[in-house]
Protein backbone atom coordinates (compact mmCIF):
# COMPACT_ATOMS: atom_id res chain seq x y z
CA UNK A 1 -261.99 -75.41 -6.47
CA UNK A 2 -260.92 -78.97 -5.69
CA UNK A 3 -257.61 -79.63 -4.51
CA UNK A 4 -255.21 -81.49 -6.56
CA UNK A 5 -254.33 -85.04 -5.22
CA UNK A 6 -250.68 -83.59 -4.18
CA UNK A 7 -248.69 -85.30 -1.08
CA UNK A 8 -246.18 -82.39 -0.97
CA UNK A 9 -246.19 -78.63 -0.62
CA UNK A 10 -243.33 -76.38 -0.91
CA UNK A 11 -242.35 -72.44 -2.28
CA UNK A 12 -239.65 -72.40 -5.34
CA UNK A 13 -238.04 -68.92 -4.84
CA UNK A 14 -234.99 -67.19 -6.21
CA UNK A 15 -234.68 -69.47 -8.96
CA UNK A 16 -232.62 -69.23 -12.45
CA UNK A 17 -233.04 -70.91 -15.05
CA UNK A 18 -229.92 -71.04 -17.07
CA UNK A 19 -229.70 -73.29 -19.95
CA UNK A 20 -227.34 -74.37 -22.90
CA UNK A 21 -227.74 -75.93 -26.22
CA UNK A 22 -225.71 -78.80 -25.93
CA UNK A 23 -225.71 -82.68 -29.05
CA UNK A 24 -228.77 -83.89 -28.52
CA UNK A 25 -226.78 -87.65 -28.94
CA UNK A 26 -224.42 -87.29 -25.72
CA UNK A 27 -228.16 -86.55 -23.71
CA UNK A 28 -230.47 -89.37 -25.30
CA UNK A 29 -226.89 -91.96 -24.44
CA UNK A 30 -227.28 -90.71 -20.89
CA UNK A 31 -231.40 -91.65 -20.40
CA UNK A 32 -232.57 -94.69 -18.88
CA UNK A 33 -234.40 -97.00 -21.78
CA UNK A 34 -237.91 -96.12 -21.87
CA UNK A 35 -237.44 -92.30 -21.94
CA UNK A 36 -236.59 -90.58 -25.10
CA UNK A 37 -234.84 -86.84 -24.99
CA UNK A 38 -237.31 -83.91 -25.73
CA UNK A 39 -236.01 -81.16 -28.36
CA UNK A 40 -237.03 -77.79 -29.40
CA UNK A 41 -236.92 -77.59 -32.91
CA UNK A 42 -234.29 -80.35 -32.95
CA UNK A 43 -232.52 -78.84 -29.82
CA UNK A 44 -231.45 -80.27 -26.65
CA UNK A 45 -231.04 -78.16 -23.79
CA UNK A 46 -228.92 -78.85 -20.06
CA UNK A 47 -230.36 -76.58 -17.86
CA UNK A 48 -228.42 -75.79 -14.27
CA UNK A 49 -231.05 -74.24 -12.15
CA UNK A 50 -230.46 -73.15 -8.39
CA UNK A 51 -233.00 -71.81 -6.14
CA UNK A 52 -234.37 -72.01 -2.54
CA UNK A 53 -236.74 -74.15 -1.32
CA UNK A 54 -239.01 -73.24 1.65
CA UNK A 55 -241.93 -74.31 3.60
CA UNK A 56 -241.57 -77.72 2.37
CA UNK A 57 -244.01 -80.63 3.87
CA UNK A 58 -246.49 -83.67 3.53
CA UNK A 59 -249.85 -82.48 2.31
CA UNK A 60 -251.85 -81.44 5.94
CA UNK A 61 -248.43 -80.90 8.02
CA UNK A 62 -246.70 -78.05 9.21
CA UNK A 63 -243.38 -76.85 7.93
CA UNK A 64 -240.74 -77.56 10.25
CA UNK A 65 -237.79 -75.46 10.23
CA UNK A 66 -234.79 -76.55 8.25
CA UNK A 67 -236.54 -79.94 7.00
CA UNK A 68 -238.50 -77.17 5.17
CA UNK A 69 -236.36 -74.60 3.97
CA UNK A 70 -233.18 -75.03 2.05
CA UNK A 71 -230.82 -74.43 -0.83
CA UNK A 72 -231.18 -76.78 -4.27
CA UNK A 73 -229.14 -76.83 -7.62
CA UNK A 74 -231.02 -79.65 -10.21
CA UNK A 75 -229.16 -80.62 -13.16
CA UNK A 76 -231.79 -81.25 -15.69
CA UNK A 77 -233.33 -82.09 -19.51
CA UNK A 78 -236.60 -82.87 -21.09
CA UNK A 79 -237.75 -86.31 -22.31
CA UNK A 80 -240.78 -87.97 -23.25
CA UNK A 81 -242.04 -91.59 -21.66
CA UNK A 82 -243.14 -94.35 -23.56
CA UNK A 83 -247.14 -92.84 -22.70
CA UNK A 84 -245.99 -89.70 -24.80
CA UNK A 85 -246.20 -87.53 -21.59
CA UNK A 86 -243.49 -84.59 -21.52
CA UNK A 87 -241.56 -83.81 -18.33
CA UNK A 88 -238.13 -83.36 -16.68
CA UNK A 89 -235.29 -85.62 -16.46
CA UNK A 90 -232.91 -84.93 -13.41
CA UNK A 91 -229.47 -85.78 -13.88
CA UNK A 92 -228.70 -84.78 -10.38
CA UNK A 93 -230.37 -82.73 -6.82
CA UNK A 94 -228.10 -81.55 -4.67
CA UNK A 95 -229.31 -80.29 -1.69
CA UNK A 96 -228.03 -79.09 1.94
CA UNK A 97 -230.76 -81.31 4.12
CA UNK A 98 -230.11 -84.87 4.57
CA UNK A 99 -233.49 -85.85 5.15
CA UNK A 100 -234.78 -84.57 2.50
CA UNK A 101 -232.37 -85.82 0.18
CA UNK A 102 -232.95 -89.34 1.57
CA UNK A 103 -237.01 -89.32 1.50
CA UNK A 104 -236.76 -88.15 -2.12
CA UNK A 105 -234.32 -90.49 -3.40
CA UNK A 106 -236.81 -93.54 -1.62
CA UNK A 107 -239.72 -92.19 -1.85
CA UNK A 108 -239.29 -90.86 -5.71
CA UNK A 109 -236.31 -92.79 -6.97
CA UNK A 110 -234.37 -89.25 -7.77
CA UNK A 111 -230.49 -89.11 -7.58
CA UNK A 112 -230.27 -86.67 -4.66
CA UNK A 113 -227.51 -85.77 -3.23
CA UNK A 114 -225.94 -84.05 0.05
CA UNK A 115 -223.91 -80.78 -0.60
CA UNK A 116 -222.56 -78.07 1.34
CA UNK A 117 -224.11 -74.71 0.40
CA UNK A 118 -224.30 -71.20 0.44
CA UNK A 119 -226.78 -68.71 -0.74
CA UNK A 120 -227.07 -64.73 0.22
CA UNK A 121 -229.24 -61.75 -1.36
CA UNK A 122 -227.93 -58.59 -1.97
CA UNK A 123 -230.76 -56.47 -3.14
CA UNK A 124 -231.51 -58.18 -6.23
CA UNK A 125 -228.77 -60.00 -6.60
CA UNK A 126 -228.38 -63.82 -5.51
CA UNK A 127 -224.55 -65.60 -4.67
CA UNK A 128 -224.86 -69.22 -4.69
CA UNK A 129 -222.71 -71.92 -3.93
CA UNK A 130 -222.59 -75.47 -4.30
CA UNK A 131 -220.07 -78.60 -3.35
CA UNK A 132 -221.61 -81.71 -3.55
CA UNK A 133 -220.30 -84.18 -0.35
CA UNK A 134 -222.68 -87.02 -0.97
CA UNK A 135 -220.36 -90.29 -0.02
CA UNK A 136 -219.74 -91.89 -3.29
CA UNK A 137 -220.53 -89.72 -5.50
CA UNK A 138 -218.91 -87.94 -8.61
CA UNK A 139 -217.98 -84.35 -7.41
CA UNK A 140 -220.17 -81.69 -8.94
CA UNK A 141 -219.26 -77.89 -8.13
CA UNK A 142 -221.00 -74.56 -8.96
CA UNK A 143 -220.76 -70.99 -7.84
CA UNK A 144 -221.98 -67.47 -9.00
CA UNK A 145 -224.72 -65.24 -9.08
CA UNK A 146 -227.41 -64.17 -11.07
CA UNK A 147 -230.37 -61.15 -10.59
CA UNK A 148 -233.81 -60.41 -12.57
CA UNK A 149 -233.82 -58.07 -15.78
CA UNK A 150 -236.63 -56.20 -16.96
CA UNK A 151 -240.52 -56.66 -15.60
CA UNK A 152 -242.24 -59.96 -15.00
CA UNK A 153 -244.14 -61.74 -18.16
CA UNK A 154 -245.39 -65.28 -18.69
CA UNK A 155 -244.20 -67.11 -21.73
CA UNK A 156 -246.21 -67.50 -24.64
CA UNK A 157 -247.50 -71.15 -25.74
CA UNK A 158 -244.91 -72.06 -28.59
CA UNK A 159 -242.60 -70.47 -26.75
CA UNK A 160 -238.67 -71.33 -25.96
CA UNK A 161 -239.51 -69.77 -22.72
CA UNK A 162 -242.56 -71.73 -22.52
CA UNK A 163 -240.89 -75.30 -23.88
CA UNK A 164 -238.17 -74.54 -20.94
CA UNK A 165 -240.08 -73.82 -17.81
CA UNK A 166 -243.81 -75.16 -17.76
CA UNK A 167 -243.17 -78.90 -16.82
CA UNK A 168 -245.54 -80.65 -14.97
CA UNK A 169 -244.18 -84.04 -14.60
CA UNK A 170 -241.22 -85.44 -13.34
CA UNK A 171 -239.42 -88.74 -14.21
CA UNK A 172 -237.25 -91.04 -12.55
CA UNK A 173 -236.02 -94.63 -12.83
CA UNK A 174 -235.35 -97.63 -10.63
CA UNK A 175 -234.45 -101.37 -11.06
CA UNK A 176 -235.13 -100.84 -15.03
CA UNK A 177 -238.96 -98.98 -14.32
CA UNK A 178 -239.51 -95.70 -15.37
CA UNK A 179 -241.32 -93.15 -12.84
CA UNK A 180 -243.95 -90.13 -13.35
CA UNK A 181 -245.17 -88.12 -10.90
CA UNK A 182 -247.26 -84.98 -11.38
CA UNK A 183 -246.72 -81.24 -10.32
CA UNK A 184 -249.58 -78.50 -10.14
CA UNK A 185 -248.65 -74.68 -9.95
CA UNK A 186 -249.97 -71.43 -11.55
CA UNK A 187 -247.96 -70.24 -14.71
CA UNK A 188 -244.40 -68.98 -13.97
CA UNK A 189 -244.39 -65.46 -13.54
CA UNK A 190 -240.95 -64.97 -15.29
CA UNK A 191 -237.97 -62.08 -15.56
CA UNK A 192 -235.11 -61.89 -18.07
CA UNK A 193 -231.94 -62.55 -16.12
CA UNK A 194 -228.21 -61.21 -15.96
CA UNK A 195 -225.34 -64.10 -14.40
CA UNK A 196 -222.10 -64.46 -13.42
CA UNK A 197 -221.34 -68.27 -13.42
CA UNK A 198 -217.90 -68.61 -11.72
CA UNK A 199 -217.62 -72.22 -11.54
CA UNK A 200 -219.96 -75.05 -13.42
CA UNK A 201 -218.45 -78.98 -13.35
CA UNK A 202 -222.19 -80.11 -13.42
CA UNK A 203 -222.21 -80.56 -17.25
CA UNK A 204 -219.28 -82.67 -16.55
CA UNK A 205 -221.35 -85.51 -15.35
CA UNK A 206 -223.30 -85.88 -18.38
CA UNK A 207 -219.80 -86.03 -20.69
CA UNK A 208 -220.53 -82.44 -21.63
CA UNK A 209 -218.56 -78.73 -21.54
CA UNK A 210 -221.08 -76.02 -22.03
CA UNK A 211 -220.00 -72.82 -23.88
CA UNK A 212 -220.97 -69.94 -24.20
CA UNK A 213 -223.35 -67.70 -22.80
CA UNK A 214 -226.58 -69.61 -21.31
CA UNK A 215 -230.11 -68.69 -22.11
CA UNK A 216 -231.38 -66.87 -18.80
CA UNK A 217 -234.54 -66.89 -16.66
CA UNK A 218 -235.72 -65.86 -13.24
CA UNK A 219 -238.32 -66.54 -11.32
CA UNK A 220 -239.08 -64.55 -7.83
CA UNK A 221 -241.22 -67.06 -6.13
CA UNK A 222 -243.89 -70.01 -6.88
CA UNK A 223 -245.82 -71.90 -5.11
CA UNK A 224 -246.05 -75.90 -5.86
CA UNK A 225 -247.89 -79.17 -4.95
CA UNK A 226 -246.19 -82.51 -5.94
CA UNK A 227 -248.45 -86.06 -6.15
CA UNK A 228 -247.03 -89.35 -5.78
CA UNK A 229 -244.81 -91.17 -8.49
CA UNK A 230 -246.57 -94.23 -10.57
CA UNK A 231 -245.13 -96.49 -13.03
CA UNK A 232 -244.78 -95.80 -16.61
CA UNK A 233 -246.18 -98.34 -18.89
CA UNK A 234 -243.63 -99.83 -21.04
């Protein structure tokens, strides 16, 4: 099998997907022009996802200790560019490497940002922490902790489940341009989830208070390759 053109490697693990129906209006006011907000069935969804990123690197290079492995919380939604391609819009990255944070927000034009975190496995269970410290930026705070429910499926086409999780493009903006760039990785091999969310201001940044319980999804480990970012035609 030819490889995809990627220029980055890296392993999602311990990831939840958590996710809240939230007025599809306060999203689509928050995008960049040129990107329009993707619904299911007339839906918008925020999702808060935090994981742990390893064995991150440059397609053909080694790992390299904690440039490679570290904790991430995304603040995200779904759009659609003016091509008609589907992907992910990130609100906000934190992570806990400042290098990383720095080559992504040059090198892909996504709002990164440095936080302090904390993550530790108990069994199945994950605690997670996040305080964003960027300089400059609007404080964004989480902390709980969520585990896996039930065995592992993959989502059916159609699918909420499916709508949610298999994304493979990103977007991003910069000086008025809009951004793709392409991800490649096998279906996600997914688990119901249980969570405790302690703390959330994350929706805050968007203008929005999420209620409720979120819908809940886990996924063990995956492993991804990332291409460059072109420009979307107008």
């Amino acid at each position: 099998m030819t490889a995809p053109p990627y220029a980055m490697r890296m392993i999602w693990r311990r990831l939840c997907f958590m996710h809240w129906p939230v007025s599809a209006s306060v999203l689509q006011a928050q995008l960049p022009k040129g990107l329009r907000l993707d619904t299911y069935h007339g839906q918008a969804y925020l999702g808060v996802v935090p994981f742990l990123m390893a064995d991150v690197a440059p397609r053909g290079l080694p790992a390299v200790g904690r440039l490679s492995a570290f904790a991430e919380l995304n603040l995200r939604t779904y759009v659609v560019d003016a091509e008609g391609v589907a992907g992910v819009w990130f609100f906000s990255l934190d992570a806990e490497q400042p290098v990383a944070v720095r080559l992504a927000r040059l090198g892909f034009h996504l709002p990164y940002f440095d936080a302090r975190m904390w993550s530790a496995q108990r069994g199945d269970l994950t605690e997670y922490a996040s305080v964003r410290t960027h300089k400059g930026a609007r404080p964004g705070v989480f902390a709980g902790a969520y585990r896996p429910v039930g065995p592992a499926f993959e989502s059916q086409e159609g699918s909420l489940e499916a709508w949610l999780t298999e994304r493979y493009f990103l977007h991003s903006a910069a000086s008025g341009r809009i951004y793709r760039g392409q991800i490649w990785h096998r279906r996600w091999p997914l688990q119901r989830a249980e969570a405790e969310v302690r703390v959330n201001t994350l929706p805050e940044l968007v203008g929005l208070k999420v209620q409720g319980e979120p819908h809940l999804l886990y996924g063990e480990e995956l492993v991804v390759r990332a291409g460059l970012i072109t420009r979307v035609r107008s």
